[in-house]
Protein backbone atom coordinates (compact mmCIF):
# COMPACT_ATOMS: atom_id res chain seq x y z
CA UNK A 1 0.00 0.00 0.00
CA UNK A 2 1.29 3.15 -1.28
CA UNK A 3 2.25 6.11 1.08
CA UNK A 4 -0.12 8.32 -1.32
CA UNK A 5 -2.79 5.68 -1.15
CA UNK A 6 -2.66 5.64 2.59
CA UNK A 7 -3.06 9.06 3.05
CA UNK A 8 -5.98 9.57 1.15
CA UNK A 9 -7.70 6.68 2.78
CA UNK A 10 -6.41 8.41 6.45
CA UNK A 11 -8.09 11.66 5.06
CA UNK A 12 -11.32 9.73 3.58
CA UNK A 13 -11.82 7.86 6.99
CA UNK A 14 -11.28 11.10 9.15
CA UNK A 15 -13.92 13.38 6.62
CA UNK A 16 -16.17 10.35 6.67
CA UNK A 17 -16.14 10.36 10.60
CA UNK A 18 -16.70 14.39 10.65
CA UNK A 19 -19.65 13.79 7.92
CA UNK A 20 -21.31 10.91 10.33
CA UNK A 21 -21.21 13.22 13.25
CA UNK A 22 -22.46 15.85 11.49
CA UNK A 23 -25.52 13.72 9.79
CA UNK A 24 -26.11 12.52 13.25
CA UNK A 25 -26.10 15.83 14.91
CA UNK A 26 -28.53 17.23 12.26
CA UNK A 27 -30.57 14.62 12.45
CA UNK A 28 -31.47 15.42 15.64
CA UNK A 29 -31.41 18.95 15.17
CA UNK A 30 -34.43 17.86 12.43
CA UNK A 31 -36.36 15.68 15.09
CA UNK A 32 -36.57 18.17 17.67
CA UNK A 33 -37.53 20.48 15.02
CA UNK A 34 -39.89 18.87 13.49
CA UNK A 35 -41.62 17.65 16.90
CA UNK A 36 -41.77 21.12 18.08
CA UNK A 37 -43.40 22.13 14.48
CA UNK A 38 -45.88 19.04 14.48
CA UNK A 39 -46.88 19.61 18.53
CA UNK A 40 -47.53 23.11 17.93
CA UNK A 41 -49.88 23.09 14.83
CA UNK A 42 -51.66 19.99 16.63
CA UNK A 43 -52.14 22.47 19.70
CA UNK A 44 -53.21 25.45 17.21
CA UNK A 45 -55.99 22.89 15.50
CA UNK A 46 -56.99 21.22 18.47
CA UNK A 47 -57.88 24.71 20.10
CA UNK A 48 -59.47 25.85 16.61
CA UNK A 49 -61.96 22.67 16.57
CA UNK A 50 -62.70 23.01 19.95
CA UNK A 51 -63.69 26.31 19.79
CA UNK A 52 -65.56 26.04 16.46
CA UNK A 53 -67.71 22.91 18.52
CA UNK A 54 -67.95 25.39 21.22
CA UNK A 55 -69.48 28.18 19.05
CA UNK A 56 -71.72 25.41 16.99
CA UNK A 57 -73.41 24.61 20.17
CA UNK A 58 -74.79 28.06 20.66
CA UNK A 59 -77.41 27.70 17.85
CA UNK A 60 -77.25 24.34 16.51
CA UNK A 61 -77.78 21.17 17.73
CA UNK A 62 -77.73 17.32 16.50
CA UNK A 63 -77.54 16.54 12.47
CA UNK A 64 -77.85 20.46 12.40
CA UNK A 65 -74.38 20.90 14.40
CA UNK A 66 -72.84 18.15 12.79
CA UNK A 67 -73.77 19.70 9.34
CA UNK A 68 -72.61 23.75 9.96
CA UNK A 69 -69.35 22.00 11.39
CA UNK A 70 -68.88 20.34 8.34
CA UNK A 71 -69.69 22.97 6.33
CA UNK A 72 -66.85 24.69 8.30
CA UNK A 73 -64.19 21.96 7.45
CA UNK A 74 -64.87 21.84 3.72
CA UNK A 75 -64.14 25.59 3.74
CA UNK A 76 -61.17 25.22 6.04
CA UNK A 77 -59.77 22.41 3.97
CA UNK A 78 -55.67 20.98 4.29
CA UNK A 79 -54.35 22.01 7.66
CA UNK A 80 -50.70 22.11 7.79
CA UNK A 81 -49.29 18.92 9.80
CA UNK A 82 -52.80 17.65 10.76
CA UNK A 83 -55.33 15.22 9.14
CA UNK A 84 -58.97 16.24 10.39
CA UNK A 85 -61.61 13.45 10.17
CA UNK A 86 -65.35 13.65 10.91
CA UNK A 87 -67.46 11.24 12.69
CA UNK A 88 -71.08 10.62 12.76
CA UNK A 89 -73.28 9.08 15.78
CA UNK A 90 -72.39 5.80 14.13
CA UNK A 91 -68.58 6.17 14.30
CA UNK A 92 -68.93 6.47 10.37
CA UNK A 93 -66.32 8.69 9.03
CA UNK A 94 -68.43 11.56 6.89
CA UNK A 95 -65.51 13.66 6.13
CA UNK A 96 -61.48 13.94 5.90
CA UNK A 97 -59.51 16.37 5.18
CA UNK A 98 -58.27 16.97 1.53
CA UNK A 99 -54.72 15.93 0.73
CA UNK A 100 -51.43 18.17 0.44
CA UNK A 101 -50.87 19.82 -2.63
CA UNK A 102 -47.18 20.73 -0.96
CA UNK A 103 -44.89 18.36 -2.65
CA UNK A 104 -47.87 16.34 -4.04
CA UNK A 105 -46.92 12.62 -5.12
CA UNK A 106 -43.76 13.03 -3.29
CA UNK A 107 -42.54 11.31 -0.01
CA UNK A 108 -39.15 10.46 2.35
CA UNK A 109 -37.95 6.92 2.23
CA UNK A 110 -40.00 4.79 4.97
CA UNK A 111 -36.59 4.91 6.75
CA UNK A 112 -35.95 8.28 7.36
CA UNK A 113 -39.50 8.97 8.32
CA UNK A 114 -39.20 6.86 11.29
CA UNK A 115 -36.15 8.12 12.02
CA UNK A 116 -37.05 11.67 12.39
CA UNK A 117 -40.72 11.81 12.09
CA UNK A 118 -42.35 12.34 16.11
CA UNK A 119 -45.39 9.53 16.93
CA UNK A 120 -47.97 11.73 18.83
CA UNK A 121 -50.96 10.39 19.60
CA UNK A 122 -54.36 11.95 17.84
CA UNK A 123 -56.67 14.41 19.73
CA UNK A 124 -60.11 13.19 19.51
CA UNK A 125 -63.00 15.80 20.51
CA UNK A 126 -66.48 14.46 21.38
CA UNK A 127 -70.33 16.61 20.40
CA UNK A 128 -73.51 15.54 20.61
CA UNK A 129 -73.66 13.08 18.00
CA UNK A 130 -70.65 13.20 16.38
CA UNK A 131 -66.66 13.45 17.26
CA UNK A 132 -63.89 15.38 15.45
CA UNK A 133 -60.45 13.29 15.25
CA UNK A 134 -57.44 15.45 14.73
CA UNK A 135 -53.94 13.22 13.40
CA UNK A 136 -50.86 14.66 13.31
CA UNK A 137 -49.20 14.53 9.94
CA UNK A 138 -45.69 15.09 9.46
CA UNK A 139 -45.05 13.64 6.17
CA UNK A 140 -44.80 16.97 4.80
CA UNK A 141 -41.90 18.22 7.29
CA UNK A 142 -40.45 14.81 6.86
CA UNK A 143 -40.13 15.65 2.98
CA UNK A 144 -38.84 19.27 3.52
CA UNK A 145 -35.93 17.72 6.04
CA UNK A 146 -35.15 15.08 3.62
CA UNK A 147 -35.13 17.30 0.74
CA UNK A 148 -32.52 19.76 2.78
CA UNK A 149 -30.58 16.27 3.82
CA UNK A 150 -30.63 15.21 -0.10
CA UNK A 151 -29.24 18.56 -0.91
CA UNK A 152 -26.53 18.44 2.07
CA UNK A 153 -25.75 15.14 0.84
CA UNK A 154 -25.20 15.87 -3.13
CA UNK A 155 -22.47 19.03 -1.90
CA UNK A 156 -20.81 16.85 0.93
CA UNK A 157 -20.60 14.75 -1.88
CA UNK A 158 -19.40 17.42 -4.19
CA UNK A 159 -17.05 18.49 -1.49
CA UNK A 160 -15.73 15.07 -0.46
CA UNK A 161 -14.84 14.22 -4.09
CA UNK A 162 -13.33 17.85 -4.57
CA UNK A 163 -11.03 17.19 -1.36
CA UNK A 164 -9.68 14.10 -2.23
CA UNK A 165 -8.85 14.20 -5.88
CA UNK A 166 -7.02 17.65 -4.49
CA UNK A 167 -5.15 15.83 -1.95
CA UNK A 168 -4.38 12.89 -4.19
CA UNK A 169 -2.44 15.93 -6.47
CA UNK A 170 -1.19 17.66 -3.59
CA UNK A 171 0.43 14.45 -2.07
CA UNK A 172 1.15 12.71 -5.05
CA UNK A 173 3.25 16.22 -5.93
CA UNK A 174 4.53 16.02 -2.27
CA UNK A 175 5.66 12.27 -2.06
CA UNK A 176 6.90 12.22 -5.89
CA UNK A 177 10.81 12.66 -4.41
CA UNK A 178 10.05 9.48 -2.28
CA UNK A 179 9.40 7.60 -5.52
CA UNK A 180 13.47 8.58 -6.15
CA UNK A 181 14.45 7.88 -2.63
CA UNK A 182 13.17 4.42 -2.98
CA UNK A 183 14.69 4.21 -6.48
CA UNK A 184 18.05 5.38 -5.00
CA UNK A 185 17.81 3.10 -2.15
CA UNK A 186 17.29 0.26 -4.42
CA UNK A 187 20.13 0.97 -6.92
CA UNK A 188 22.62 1.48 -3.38
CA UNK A 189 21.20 -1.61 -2.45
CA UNK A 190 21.95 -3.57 -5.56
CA UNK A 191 25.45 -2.40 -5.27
CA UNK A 192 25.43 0.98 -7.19
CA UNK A 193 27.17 3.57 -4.95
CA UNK A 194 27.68 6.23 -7.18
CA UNK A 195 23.57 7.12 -7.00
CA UNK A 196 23.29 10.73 -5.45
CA UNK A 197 19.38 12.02 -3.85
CA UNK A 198 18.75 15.63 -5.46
CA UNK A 199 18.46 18.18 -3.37
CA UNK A 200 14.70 17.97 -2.02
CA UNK A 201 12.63 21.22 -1.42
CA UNK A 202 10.99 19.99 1.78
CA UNK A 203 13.34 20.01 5.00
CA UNK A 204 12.70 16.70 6.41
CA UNK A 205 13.12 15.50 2.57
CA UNK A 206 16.31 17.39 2.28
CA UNK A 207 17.92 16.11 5.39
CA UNK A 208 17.26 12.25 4.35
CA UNK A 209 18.77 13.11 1.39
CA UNK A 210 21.97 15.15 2.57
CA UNK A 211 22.60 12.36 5.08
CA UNK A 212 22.19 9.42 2.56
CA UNK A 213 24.20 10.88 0.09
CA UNK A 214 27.35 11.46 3.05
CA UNK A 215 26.66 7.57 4.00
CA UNK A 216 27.03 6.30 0.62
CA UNK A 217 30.26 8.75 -0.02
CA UNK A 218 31.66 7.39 3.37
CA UNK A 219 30.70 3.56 1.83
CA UNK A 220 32.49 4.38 -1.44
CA UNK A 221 35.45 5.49 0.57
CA UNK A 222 35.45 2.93 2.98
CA UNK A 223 34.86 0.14 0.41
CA UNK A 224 38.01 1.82 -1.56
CA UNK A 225 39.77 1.26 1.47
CA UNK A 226 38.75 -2.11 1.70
CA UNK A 227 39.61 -3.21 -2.29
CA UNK A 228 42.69 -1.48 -1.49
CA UNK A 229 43.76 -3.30 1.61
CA UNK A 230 42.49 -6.62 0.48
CA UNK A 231 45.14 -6.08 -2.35
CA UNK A 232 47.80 -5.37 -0.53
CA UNK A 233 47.27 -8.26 1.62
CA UNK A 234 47.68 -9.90 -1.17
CA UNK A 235 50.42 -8.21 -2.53
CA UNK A 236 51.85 -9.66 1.27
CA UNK A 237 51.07 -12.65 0.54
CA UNK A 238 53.04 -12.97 -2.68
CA UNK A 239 55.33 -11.40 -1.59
CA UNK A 240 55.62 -14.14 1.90
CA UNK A 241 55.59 -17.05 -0.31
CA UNK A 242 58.51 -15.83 -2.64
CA UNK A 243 60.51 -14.81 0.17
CA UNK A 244 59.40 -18.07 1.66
CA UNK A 245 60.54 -19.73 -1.78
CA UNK A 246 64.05 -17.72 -1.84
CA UNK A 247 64.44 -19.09 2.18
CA UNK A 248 63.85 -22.73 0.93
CA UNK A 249 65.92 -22.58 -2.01
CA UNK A 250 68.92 -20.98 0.12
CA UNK A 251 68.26 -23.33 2.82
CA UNK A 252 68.53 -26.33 0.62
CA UNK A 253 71.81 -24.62 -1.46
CA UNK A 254 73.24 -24.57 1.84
CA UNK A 255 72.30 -28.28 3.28
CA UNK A 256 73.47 -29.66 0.33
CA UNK A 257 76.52 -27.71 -1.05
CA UNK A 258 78.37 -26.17 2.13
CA UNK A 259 77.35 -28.86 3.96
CA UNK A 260 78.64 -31.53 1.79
CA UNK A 261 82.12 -29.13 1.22
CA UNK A 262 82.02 -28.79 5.31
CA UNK A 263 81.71 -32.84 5.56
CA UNK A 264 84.50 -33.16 3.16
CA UNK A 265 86.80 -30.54 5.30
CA UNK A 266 85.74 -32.45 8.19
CA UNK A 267 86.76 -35.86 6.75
CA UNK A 268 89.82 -34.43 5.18
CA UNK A 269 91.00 -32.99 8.64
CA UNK A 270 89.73 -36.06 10.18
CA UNK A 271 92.17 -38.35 8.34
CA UNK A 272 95.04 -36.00 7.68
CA UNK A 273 94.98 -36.28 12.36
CA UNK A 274 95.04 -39.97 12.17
CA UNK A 275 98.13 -39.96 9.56
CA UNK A 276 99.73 -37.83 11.51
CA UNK A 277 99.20 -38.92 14.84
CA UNK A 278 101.92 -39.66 16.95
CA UNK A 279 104.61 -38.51 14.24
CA UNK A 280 103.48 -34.97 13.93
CA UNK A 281 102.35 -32.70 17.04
CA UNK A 282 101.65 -30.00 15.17
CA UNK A 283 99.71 -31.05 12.27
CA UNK A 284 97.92 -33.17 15.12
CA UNK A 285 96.54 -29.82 17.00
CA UNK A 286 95.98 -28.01 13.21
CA UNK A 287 93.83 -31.05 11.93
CA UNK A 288 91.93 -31.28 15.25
CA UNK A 289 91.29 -27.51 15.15
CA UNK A 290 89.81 -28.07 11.53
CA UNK A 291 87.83 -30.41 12.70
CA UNK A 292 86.15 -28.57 15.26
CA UNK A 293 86.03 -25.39 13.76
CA UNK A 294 84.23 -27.37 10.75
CA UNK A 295 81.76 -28.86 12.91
CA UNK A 296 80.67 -25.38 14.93
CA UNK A 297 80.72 -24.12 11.04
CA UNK A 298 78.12 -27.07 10.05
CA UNK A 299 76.00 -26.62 13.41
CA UNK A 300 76.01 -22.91 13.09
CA UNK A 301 74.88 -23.53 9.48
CA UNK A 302 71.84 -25.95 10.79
CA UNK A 303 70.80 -23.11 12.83
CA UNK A 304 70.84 -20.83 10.13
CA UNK A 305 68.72 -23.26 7.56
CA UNK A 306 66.30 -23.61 10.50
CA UNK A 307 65.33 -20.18 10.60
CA UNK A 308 65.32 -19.87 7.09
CA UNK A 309 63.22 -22.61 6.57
CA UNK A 310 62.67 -25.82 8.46
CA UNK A 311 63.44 -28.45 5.89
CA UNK A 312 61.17 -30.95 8.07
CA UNK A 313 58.19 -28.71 7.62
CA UNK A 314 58.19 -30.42 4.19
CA UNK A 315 58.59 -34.00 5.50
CA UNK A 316 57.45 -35.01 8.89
CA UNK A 317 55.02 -31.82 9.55
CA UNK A 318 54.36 -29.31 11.88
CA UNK A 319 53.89 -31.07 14.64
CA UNK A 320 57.46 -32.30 14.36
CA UNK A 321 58.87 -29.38 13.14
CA UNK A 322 57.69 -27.51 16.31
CA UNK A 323 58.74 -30.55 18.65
CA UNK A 324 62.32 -29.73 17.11
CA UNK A 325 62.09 -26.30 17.23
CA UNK A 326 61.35 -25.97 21.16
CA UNK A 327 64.48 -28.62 21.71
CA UNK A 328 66.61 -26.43 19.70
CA UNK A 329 65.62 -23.20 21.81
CA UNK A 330 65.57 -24.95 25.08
CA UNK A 331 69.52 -25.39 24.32
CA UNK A 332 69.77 -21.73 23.12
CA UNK A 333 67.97 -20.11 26.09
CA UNK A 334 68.42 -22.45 29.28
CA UNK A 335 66.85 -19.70 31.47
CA UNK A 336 63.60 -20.70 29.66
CA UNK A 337 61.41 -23.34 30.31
CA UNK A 338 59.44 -24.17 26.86
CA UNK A 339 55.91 -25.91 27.03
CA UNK A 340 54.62 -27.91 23.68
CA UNK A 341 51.11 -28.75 23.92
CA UNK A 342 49.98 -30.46 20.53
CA UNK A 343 46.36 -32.68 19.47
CA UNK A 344 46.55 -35.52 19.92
CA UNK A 345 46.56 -36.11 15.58
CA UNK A 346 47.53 -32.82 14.26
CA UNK A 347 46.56 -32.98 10.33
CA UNK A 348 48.62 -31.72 7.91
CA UNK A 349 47.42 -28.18 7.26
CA UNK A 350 48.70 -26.83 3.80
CA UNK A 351 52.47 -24.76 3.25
CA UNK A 352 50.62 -22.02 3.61
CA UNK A 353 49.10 -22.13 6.99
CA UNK A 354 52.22 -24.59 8.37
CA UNK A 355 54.51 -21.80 7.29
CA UNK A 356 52.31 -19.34 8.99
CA UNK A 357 52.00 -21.20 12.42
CA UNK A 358 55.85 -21.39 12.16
CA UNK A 359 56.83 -18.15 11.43
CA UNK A 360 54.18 -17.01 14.36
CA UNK A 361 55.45 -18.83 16.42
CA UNK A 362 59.50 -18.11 16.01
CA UNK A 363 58.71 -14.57 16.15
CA UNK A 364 56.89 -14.82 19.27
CA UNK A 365 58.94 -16.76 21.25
CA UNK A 366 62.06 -14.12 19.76
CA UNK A 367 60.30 -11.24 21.36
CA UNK A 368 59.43 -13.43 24.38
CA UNK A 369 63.75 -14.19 24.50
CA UNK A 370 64.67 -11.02 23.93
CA UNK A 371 62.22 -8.51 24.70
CA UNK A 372 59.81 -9.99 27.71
CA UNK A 373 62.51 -11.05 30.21
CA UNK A 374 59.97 -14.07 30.58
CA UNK A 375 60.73 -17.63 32.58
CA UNK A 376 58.26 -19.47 30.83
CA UNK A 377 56.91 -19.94 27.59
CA UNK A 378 53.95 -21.86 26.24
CA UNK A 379 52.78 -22.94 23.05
CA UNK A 380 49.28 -24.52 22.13
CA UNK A 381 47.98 -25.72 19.20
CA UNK A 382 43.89 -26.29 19.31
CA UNK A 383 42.01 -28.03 15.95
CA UNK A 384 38.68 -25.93 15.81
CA UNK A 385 35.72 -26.75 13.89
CA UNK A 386 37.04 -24.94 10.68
CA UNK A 387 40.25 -23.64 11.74
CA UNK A 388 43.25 -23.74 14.05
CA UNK A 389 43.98 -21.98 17.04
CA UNK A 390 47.70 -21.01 18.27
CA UNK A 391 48.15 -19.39 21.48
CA UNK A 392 51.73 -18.62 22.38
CA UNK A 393 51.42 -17.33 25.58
CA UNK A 394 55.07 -15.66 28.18
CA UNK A 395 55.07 -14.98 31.72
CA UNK A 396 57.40 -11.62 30.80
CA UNK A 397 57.09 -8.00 31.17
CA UNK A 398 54.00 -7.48 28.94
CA UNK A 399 53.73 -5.14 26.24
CA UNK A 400 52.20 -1.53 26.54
CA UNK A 401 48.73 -0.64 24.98
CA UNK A 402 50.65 2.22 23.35
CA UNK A 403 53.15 0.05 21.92
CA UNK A 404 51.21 -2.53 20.22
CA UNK A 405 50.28 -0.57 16.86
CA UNK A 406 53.40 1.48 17.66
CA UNK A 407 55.97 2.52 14.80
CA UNK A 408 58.84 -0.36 15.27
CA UNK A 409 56.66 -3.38 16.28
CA UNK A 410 57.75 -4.43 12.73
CA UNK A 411 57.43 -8.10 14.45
CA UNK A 412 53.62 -7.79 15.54
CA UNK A 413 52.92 -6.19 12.27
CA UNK A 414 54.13 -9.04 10.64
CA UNK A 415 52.75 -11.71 12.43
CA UNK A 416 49.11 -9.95 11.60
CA UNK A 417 49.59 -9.96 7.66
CA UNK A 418 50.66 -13.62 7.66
CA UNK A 419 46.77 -13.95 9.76
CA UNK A 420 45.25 -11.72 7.74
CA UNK A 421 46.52 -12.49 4.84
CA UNK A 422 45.40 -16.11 5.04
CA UNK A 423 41.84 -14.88 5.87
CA UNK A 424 42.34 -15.16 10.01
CA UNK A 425 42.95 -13.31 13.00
CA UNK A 426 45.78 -12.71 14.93
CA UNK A 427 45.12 -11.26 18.59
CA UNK A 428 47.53 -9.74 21.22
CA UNK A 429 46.40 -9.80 25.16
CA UNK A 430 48.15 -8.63 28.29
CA UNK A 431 47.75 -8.39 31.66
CA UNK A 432 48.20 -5.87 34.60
CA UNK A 433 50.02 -8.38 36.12
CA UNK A 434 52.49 -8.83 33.65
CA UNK A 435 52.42 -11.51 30.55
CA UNK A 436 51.43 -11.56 27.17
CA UNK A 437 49.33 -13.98 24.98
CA UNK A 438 49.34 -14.07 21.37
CA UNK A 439 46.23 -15.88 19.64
CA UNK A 440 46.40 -16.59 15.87
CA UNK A 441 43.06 -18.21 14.50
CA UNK A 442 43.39 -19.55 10.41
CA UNK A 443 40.61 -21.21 8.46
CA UNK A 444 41.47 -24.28 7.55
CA UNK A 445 39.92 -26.34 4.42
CA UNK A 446 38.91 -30.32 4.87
CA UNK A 447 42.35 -31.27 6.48
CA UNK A 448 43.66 -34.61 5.50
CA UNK A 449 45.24 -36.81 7.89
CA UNK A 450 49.06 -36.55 7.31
């Protein structure tokens, strides 16, 4: 139901209730009117018949009255609102009055006659022989107030109709911006952002418009920002997995080609010691230092490829990978004490996430080592319905509010893209009491068992 639609019927139905109370009010207006009228020419002919009977009597009496009062109501003929009937000794009516030429042929619906016409009893006046009957008659005031109601009626009508198809213009003129409102709304609802309200005449009008047209600018914007950081994050993530690439490749270049040139030094040293052992003291102590100096090389070199990129990642899993990795900096930082808590079956989650649950976790526990002055560091892994859940989580210092989206938390910032960038959360808490818990939360596709 249209706004125009329901305005004219609100208009209709209020003019419709002013028109009932007014036909009810005049209705009764008419009753009383035309009881007062009917009473009062009833009074008037019941005192004129009584005192023509009265004066009859003086010189007539019997058939003789009966007759010169007669002869007095033929002359009289139609009284106004009254019916006059003549009855002999008998009860015989003799005479009745003529009928109305007012309005002749003509009379109110049944209807409206008993709705405003008075019931008054007749007035019946005894003689000698013979009685005069006097009926009110208010058919003929009935007709009058219908006539006036008829002609009430037809310019209510008149007016009624004039009203509305006035108002229908009026508000269809005033509600034709809302037609382009709800056009407007629809195309910014189908996606169309660049639709613009005109500026409307009417305040309240105007001010819808002004203030849609600001929301849909701040959308555009906002929306602009999103494309725009949606691409970069992208951008990120291209850019993780080449770096992530390069790291592999080096990683691998340096397992197998130092490493092998490392073993070979090693072995080399090895042998050229037990040649010369017991002949040469010197070239003992020189081929022993190679060989020890080769071997920090090659473990220094295992350390390296590990934070590059954990060649088991690719074989044995995360699970692994992370069982290593908390071994390997339990040795480097003794004053910590490392907790691993891992499902039970920990599917194989992708590179991409693995990678990202990794690096997440190495940077945490770095800024935990080196930044926290914690005693205690735990890591938890969780399997969600449609994701994974990491929680590293330090007993340290804590890390200011103001420091969190500070500039040099190049770390933090980091470990956000590689969430965000993989459609997840990451999400930093801290206490009063000192600690800090890092949550990272990935989607995760259909898993397979690994």
């Amino acid at each position: 139901m249209s706004l125009r639609f329901r305005i004219n019927l609100l208009v209709t139905a209020v003019t419709l209730l002013f028109l009932g109370a007014g036909v009810y009010l005049m209705i009764q207006e008419m009753r009383g009117q035309i009881r007062e009228e009917i009473e009062a020419s009833n009074r008037v002919t019941a005192q004129l018949m009584t005192a023509v009977l009265f004066s009859s009597s003086m010189f007539a009496r019997g058939a003789l009255r009966q007759s010169v009062v007669q002869d007095f109501l033929a002359r009289l003929g139609r009284v106004r609102a009254n019916e006059i009937y003549l009855y002999d000794g008998s009860d015989r009516r003799v005479y009745e009055s003529p009928p109305s030429t007012y309005k002749a042929g003509r009379h109110a619906p049944d209807w409206f006659a008993h709705l405003v016409g008075p019931e008054l009893p007749p007035v019946r006046l005894d003689a000698d022989s013979f009685s005069v009957e006097i009926v009110p008659d208010a058919s003929r005031s009935v007709l009058d107030a219908w006539d006036d109601m008829l002609s009430l009626a037809w310019l209510a009508a008149g007016f009624f109709v004039l009203v509305n198809g006035l108002l229908y213009a009026v508000v269809g003129r005033a509600v034709k911006p809302v037609r382009t409102m709800v056009q407007g709304f629809a195309r910014a609802e189908g996606g169309d952002l660049s639709v613009r309200l005109p500026d409307y005449a009417l305040p309240e009008l105007h001010a819808i418009g002004v203030g849609f047209n600001r929301m849909l600018s701040v959308l555009e914007r906002t929306l602009a920002a999103e494309r725009e950081l949606a691409e970069n994050r992208q951008l990120t993530q291209v850019i993780q997995r080449h770096l992530e690439e390069e790291r592999r490749v080096l990683a691998r270049e340096l397992h197998d080609e130092i490493g092998q040139y490392l073993t070979a030094i090693k072995t080399l040293a090895q042998a050229t010691a037990n040649r010369v052992e017991g002949s040469d003291v010197r070239t003992l102590e020189s081929s022993r230092a190679i060989v020890s100096s080769a071997s920090q090389i090659y473990d220094a070199m295992h350390r390296i490829i590990r934070r590059l990129r954990p060649l088991a990642l690719e074989g044995v899993g995360l699970a692994d990978t992370l069982g290593e990795a908390v071994s390997e900096w339990g040795n480097l930082y003794p004053q910590l004490a490392f907790e691993l808590s891992l499902p039970e079956l920990l599917p194989r989650l992708g590179d991409d996430i693995e990678i990202a649950l990794f690096r997440i976790t190495q940077e945490a526990v770095t800024n935990a080592t080196r930044h926290a002055q914690a005693q205690k560091v735990s890591i938890r892994i969780e399997m969600q319905d449609a994701a994974v859940r990491l929680s590293v989580t330090d007993d340290g210092a804590g890390i200011a509010a103001d420091r969190l989206h500070g500039a040099g938390r190049n770390g933090l910032l980091g470990m956000r893209e590689r969430a965000q960038g993989l459609g997840g959360s990451l999400g930093i808490e801290t206490s009063p009491q000192g600690g800090t818990r890092i949550v990272a939360q990935l989607p995760i596709q259909a898993p397979s068992l690994g």
